[in-house]
Protein backbone atom coordinates (compact mmCIF):
# COMPACT_ATOMS: atom_id res chain seq x y z
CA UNK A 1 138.29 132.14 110.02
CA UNK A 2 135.04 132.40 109.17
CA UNK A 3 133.01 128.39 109.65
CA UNK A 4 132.24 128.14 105.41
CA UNK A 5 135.94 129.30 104.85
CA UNK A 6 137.32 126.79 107.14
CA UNK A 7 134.59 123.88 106.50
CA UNK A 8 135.35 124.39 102.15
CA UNK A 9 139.12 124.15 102.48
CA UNK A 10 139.36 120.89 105.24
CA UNK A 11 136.64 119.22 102.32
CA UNK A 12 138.83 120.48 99.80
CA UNK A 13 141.63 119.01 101.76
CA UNK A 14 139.68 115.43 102.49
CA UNK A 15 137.85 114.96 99.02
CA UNK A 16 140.77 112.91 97.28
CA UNK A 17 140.54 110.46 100.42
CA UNK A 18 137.17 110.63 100.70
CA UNK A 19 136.89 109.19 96.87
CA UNK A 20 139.92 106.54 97.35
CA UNK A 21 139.76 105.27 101.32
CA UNK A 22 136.05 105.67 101.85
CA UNK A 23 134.40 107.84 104.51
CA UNK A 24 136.92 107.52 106.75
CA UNK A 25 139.29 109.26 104.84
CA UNK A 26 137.65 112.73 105.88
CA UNK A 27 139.22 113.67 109.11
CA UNK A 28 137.44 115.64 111.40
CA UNK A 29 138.13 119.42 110.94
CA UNK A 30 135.29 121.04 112.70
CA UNK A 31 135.81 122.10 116.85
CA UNK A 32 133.91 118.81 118.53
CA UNK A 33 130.63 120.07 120.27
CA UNK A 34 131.64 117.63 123.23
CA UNK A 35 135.02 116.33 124.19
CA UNK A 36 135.69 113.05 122.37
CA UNK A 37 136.44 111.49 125.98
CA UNK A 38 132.29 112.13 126.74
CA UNK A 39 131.78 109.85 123.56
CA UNK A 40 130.35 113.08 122.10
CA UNK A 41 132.42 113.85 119.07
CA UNK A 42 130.12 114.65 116.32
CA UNK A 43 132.79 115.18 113.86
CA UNK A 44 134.44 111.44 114.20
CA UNK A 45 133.67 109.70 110.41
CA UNK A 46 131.10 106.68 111.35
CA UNK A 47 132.71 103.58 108.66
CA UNK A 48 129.10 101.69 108.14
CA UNK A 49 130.83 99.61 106.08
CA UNK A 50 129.22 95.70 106.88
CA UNK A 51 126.80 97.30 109.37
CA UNK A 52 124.01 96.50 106.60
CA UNK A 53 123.66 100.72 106.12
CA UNK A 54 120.43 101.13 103.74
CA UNK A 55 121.54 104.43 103.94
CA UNK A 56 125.05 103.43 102.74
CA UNK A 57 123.49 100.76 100.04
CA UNK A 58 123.35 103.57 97.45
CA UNK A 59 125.98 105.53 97.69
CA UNK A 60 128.20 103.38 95.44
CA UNK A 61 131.17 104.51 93.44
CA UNK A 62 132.11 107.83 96.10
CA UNK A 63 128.86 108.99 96.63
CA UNK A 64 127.30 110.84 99.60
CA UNK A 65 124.39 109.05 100.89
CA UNK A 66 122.65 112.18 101.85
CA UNK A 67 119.08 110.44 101.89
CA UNK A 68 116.77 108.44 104.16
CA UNK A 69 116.62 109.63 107.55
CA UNK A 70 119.63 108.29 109.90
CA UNK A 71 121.83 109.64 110.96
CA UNK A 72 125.59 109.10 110.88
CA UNK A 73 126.47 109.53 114.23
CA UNK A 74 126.98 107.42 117.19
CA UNK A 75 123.87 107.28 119.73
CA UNK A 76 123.88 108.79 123.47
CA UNK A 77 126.36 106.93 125.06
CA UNK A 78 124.08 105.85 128.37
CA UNK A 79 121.54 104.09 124.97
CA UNK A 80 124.40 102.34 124.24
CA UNK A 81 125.77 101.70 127.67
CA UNK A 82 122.30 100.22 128.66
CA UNK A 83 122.24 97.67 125.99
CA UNK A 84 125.90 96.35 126.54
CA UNK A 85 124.69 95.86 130.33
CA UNK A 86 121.29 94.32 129.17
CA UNK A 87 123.35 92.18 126.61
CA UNK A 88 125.96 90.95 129.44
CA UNK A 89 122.94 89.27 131.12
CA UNK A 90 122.91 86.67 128.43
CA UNK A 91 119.01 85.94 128.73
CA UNK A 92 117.22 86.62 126.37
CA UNK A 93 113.87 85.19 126.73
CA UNK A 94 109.91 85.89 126.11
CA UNK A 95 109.87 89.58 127.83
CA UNK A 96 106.69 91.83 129.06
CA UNK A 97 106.33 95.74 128.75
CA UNK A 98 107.79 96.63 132.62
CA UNK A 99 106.30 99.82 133.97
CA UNK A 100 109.68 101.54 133.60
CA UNK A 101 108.80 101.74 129.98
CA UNK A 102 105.54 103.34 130.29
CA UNK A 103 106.76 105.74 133.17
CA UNK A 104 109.89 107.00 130.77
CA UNK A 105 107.53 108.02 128.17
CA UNK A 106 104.99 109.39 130.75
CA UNK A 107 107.89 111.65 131.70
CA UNK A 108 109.55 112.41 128.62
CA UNK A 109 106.17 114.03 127.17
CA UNK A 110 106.15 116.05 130.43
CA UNK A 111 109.38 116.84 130.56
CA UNK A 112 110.22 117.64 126.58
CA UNK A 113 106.56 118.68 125.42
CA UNK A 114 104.87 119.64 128.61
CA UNK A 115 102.15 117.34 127.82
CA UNK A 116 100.78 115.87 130.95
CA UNK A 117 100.09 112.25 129.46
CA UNK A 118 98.25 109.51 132.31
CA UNK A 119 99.77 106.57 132.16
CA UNK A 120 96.63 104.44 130.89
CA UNK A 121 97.00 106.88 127.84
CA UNK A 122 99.80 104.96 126.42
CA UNK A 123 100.35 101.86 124.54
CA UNK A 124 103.37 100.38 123.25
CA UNK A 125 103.71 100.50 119.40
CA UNK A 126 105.48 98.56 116.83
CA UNK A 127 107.23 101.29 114.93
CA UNK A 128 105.53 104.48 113.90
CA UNK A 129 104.33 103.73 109.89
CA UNK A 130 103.29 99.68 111.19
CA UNK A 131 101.06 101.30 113.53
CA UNK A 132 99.89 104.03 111.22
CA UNK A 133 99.07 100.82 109.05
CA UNK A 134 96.91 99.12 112.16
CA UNK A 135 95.02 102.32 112.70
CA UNK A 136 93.95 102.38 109.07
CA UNK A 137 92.86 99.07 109.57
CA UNK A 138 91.33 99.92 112.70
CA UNK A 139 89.50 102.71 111.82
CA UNK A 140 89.14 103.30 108.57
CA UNK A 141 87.36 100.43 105.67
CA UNK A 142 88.14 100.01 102.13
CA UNK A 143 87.21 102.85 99.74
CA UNK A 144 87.45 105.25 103.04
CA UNK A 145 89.16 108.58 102.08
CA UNK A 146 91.89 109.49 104.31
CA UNK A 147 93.66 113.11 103.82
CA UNK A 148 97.60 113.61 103.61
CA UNK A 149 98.80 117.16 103.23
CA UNK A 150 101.93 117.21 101.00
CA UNK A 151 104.41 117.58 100.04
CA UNK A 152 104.89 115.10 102.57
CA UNK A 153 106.54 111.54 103.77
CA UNK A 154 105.25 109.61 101.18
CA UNK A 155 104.46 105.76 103.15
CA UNK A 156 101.52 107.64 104.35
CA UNK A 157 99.76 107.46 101.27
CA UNK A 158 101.61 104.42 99.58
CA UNK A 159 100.20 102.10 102.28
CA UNK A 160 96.86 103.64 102.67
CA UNK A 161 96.88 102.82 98.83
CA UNK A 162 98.21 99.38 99.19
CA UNK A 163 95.33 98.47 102.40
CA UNK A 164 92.39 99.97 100.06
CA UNK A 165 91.61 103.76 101.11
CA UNK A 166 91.52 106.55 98.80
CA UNK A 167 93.31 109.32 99.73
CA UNK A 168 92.79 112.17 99.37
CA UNK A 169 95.64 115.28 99.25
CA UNK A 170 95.42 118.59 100.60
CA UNK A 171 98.60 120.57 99.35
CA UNK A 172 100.24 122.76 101.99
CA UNK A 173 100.21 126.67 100.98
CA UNK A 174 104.29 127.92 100.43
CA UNK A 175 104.14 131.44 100.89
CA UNK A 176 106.77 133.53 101.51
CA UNK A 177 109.28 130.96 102.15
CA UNK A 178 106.69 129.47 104.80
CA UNK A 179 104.28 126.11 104.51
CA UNK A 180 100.79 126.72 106.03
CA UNK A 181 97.63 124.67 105.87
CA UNK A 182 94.92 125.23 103.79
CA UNK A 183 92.06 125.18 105.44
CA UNK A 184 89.57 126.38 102.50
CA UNK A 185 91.05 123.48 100.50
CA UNK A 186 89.69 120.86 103.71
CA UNK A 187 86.11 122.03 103.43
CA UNK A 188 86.56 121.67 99.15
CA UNK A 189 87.37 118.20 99.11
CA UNK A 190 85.47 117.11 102.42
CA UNK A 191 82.62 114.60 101.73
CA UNK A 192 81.10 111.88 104.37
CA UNK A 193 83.35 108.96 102.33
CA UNK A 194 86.42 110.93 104.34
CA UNK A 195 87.26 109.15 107.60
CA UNK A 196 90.44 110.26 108.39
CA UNK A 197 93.59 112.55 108.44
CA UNK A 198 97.09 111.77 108.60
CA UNK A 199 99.23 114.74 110.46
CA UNK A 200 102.98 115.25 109.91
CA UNK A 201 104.03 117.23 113.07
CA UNK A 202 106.33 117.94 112.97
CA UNK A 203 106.14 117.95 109.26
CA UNK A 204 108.51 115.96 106.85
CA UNK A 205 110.16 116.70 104.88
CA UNK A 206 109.20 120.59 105.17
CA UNK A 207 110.51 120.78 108.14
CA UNK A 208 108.01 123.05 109.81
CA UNK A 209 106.66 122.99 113.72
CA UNK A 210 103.14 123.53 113.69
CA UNK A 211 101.93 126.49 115.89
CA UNK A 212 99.09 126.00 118.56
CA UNK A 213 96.45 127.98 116.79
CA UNK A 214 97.15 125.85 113.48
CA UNK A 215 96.88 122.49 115.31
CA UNK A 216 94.11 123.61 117.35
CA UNK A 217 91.84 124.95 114.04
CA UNK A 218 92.52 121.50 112.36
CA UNK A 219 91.23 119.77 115.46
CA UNK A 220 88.09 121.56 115.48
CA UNK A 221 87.57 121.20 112.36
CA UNK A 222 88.05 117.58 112.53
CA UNK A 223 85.79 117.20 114.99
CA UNK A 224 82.89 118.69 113.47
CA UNK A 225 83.39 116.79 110.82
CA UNK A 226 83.99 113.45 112.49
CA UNK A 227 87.25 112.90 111.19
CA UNK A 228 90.09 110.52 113.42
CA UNK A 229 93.23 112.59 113.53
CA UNK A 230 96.56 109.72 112.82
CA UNK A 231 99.78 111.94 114.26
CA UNK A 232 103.10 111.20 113.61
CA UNK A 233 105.36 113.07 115.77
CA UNK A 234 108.55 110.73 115.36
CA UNK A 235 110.68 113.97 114.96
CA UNK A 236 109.48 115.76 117.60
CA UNK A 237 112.58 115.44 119.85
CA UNK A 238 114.28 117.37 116.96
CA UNK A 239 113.16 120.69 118.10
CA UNK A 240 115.54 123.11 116.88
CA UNK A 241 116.22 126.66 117.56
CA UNK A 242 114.94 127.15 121.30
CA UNK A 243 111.32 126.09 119.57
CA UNK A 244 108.94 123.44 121.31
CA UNK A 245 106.95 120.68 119.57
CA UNK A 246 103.27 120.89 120.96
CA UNK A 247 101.84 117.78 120.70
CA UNK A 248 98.33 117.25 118.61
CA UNK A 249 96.21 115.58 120.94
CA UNK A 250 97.01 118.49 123.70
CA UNK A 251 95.89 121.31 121.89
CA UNK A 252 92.66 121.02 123.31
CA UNK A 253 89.18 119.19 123.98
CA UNK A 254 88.76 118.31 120.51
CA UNK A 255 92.16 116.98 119.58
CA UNK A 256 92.13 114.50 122.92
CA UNK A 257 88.83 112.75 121.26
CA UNK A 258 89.88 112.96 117.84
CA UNK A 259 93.58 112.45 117.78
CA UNK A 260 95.83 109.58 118.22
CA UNK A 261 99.81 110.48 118.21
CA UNK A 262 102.38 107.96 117.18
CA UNK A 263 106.00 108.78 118.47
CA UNK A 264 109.55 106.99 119.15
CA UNK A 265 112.65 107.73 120.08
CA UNK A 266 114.31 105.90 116.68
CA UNK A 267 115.25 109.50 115.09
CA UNK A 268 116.57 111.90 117.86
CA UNK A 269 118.70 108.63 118.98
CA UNK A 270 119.32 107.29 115.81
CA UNK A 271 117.08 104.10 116.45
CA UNK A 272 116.10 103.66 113.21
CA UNK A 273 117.87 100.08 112.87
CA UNK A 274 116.26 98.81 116.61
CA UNK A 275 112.89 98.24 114.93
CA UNK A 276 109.60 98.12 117.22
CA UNK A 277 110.76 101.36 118.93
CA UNK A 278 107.66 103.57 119.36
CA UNK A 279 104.58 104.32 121.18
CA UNK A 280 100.94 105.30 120.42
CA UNK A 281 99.06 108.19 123.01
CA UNK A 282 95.79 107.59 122.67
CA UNK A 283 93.35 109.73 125.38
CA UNK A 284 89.87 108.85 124.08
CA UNK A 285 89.38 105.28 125.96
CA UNK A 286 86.99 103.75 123.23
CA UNK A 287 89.55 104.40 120.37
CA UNK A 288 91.95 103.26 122.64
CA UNK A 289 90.78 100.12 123.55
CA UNK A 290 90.02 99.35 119.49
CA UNK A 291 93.34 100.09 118.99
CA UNK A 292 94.84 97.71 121.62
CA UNK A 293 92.47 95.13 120.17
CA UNK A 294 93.54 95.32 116.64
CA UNK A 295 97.82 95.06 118.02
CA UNK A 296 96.76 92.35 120.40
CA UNK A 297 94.94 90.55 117.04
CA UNK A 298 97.82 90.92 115.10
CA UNK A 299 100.31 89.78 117.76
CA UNK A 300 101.98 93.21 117.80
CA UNK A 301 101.91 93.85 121.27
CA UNK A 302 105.34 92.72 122.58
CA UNK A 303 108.14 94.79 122.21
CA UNK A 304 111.50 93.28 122.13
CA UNK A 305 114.37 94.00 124.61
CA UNK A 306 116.27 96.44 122.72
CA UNK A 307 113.54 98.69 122.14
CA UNK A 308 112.75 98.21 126.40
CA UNK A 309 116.09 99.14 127.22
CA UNK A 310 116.72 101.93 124.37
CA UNK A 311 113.64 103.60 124.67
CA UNK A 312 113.73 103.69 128.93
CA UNK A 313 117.79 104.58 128.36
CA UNK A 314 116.91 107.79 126.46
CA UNK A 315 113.98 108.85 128.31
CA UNK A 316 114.97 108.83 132.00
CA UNK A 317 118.35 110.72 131.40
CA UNK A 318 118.73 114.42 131.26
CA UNK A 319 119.11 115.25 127.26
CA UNK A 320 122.85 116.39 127.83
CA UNK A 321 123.40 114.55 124.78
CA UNK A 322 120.08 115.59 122.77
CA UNK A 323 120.64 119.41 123.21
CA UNK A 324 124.25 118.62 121.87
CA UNK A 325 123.41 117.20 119.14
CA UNK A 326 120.48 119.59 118.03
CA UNK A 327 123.56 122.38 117.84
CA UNK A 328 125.49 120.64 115.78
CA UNK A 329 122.81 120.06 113.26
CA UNK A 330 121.66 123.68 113.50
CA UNK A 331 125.48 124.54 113.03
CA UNK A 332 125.39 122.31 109.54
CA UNK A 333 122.26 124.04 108.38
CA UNK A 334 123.46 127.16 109.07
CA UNK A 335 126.97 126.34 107.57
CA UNK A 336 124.52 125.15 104.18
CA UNK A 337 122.20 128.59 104.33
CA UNK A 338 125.73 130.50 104.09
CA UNK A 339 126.99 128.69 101.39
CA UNK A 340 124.02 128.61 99.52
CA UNK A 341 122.93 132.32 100.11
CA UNK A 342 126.53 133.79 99.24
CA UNK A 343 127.92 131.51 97.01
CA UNK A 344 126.94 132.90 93.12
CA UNK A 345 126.51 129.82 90.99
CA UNK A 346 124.55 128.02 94.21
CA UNK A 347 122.65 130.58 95.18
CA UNK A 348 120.09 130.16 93.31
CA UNK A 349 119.13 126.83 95.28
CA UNK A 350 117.36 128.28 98.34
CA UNK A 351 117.56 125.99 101.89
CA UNK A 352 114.11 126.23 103.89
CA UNK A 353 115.31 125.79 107.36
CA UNK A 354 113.68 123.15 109.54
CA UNK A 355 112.31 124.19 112.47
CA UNK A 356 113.16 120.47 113.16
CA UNK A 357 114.96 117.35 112.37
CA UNK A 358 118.50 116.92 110.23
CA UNK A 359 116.49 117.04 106.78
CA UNK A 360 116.58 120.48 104.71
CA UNK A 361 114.07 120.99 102.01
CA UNK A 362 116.33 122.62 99.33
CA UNK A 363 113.81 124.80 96.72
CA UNK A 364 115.72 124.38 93.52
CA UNK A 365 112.86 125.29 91.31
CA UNK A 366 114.87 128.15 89.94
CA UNK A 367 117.33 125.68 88.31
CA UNK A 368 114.42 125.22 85.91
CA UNK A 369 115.19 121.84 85.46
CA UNK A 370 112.78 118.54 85.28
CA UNK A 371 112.58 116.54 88.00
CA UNK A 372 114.58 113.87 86.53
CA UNK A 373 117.45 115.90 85.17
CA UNK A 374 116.91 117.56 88.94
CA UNK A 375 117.65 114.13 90.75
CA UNK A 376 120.46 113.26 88.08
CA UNK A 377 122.68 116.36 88.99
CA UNK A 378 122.42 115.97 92.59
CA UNK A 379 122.82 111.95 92.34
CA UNK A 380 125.19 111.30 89.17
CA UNK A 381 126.53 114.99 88.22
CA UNK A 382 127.54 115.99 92.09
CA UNK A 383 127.58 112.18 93.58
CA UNK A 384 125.23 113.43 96.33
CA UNK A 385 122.49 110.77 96.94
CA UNK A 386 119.59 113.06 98.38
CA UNK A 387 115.81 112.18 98.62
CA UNK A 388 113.46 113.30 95.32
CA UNK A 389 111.32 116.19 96.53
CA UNK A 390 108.48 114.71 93.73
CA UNK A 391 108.16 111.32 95.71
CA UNK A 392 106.47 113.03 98.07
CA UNK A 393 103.56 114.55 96.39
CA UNK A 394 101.94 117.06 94.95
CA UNK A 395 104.15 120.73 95.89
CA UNK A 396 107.82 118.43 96.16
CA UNK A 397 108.32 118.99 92.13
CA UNK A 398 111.73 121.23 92.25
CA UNK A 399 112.29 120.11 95.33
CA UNK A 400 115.13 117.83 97.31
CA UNK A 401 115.73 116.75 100.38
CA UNK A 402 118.92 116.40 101.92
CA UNK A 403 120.23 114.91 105.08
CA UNK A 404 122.67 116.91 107.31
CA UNK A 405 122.60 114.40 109.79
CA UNK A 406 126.27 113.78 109.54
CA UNK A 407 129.69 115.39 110.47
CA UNK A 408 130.38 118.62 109.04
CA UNK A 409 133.06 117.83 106.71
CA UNK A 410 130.94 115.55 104.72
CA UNK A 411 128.32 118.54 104.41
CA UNK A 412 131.29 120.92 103.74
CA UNK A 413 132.08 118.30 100.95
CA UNK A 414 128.84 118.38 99.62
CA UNK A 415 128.06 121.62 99.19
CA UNK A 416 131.31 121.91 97.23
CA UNK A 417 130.42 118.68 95.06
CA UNK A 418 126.95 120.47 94.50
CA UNK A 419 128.58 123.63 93.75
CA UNK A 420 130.56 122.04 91.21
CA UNK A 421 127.76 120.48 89.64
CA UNK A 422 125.41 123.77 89.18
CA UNK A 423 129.00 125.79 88.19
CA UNK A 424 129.10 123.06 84.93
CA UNK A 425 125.71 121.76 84.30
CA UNK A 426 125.38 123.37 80.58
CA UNK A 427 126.79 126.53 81.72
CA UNK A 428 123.98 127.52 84.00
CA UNK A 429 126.69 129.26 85.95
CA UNK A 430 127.02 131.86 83.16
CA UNK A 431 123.21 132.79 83.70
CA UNK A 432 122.66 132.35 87.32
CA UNK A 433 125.66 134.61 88.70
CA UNK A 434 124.08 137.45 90.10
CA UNK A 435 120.83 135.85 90.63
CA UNK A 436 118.78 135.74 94.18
């Protein structure tokens, strides 16, 4: 039986005890990627219920919560195992950053991105978006433009706002079913007041790894225009499809004095809730040592246990657990692009694959629907609580994004709820059968 086949009839199946019992009325129904006896079963229902679930916060009344990015899946079981162990200790007093932190990252970046990174290179950071905040501060003055290329994850720009810089955007080029940079549309808007760039690589929520060549022409140009590269790379561990995230600030000459790249852990181990977790590679030793200034200012410096033991957990183990958990996401999206592509009342959504992380870009533009009436049939019509393609800029209007982070009957079941909702929705489905 073919995966959609199977995955639409054991949602079918679970969707009356999904809506009366809660999440944990879907059974698992999909072959488990590991053995449940590894603690890898991606299938098992996760019941967030009192685990103070953001995520979970919205999806009242039988809802999906298909939205922000974590994931509802356990973590690696040696993460987990190392906490219990540092928990049983029972201490928990004022803690420093031990090299074993700093040596784990050293060798994850070697060892997942092929970036050789010196140790003196890195410095502990207090969550990806807080640092992104401190390197504004440190680099950039009120009234400063900063660039953002959207669509794209929207705090970039919201807290640039709220600390006093203009920015500035630079819409991505979709062509072809493809995002690309647009370089013409840099030298348009460049004047001297523009003092940074923030890069999404790889890129939310589009999805896309960015090639050498593209990373190394943006450093370049950059440089020659004296403009401080900010890169968040938190999904970089997501890697999908045999592809390799290359790192900004390795591309070449340029990007190592330009660039600054801001990664963690929190989203390929489903950290999100452990703030703190994160680090900052910095090569250029003058920005460096401003940067370390401005945490060490702030008292933002000291990073608590959990994130210690987490982050050195997940880095100094073979990703057994990682690769596992890659092909069962790329099994979901490829479970959505079926449905989507053969299905004829839903096929005229179309799923832009990621070439990373559990968050699809759905283009939905055909639906020809306003934004608003776009985010009520996902959220009220189907009860699927996705992410509002618009919120993230200019280029996200007929967009959504949607989480597949999560076992596959709950994606079987929203596809079907979706379905559903397109089918009925003032009898589009009369006028989109047959379409592409």
């Amino acid at each position: 039986m073919k995966r959609r086949t199977f995955l639409k009839s054991a949602a079918a199946a679970g969707a009356a005890s999904l809506l009366t019992s809660g999440l944990l009325g879907l059974t698992s129904a999909c072959t488990p990627k590991k053995a449940p006896a590894q603690g890898w079963n991606f299938d098992e229902i996760i019941d967030r219920t009192g685990t103070w679930s953001i995520k979970q916060r919205r999806a009242t009344d039988g809802k999906l919560a298909m939205w922000i990015a974590d994931m509802d899946f356990k973590t690696d079981p040696v993460v987990s195992q190392a906490l219990r162990e540092r928990l049983d200790r029972d201490v928990f007093g004022y803690t420093y950053g031990p090299d074993e932190f700093f040596d784990a990252i050293v060798g994850w970046e070697q060892k997942m991105h092929g970036f050789d990174v010196p140790r003196e290179w890195v410095e502990y950071a207090p969550g990806v978006i807080t640092s992104l905040c401190q390197a504004y501060l440190t680099f950039t003055e009120p009234g400063d433009k900063i660039i953002v290329q959207p669509p794209v994850y929207d705090p970039f720009k919201s807290y640039a706002q709220r600390l006093g810089r203009q920015v500035v955007d630079n819409p991505l080029i979709f062509k072809d079913g493809r995002y690309e940079m647009d370089f013409d549309g840099l030298d348009r808007l460049y004047d001297k007041r523009v003092k940074a760039l923030v890069l999404c690589n790889p890129h939310n929520p589009v999805g896309i790894i960015w090639p050498r060549e593209t990373l190394a022409r943006l450093a370049d140009w950059c440089a020659a225009h004296d403009v401080i590269v900010f890169s968040d790379g938190i999904h970089a561990d997501l890697a999908l499809y045999g592809k390799r995230h290359t790192p900004f600030c390795s591309v070449n000459e340029a990007a190592a004095r330009i660039g600054i790249e801001f990664c963690s852990p929190t989203k390929a181990f489903n950290l999100a809730g452990i703030t703190g977790t994160a680090y900052a590679v910095i090569p250029d030793p003058e920005k460096r040592q401003r940067f370390h200034d401005t945490l060490s200012n702030a008292k933002l410096r000291e990073a608590s246990i959990p994130t210690l033991v987490a982050t050195i957990a997940a880095y100094t183990h073979e990703p057994d657990w990682l690769e596992a958990l890659k092909r069962y996401i790329e099994g979901n999206i490829a479970y959505l692009e079926d449905c989507f592509q053969s299905d004829p009342a839903a096929r005229i959504i179309r799923v832009i694959r990621p070439e990373a992380s559990f968050l699809v870009w759905l283009d939905c533009r055909a639906l020809g629907l306003p934004q608003e009436k776009l985010m009520h049939l996902f959220n009220e019509e189907a009860g699927v609580v996705v992410n509002n393609g618009a919120s993230y800029g200019p280029g996200g209007e007929g967009f959504i994004r949607l989480n597949v982070g999560c076992p596959c009957t709950i994606v079987a079941e929203a596809f079907m709820r979706i379905e559903r909702a397109i089918s009925h929705h003032d009898g589009r489905v009369l006028r989109v059968t047959g379409s592409n």
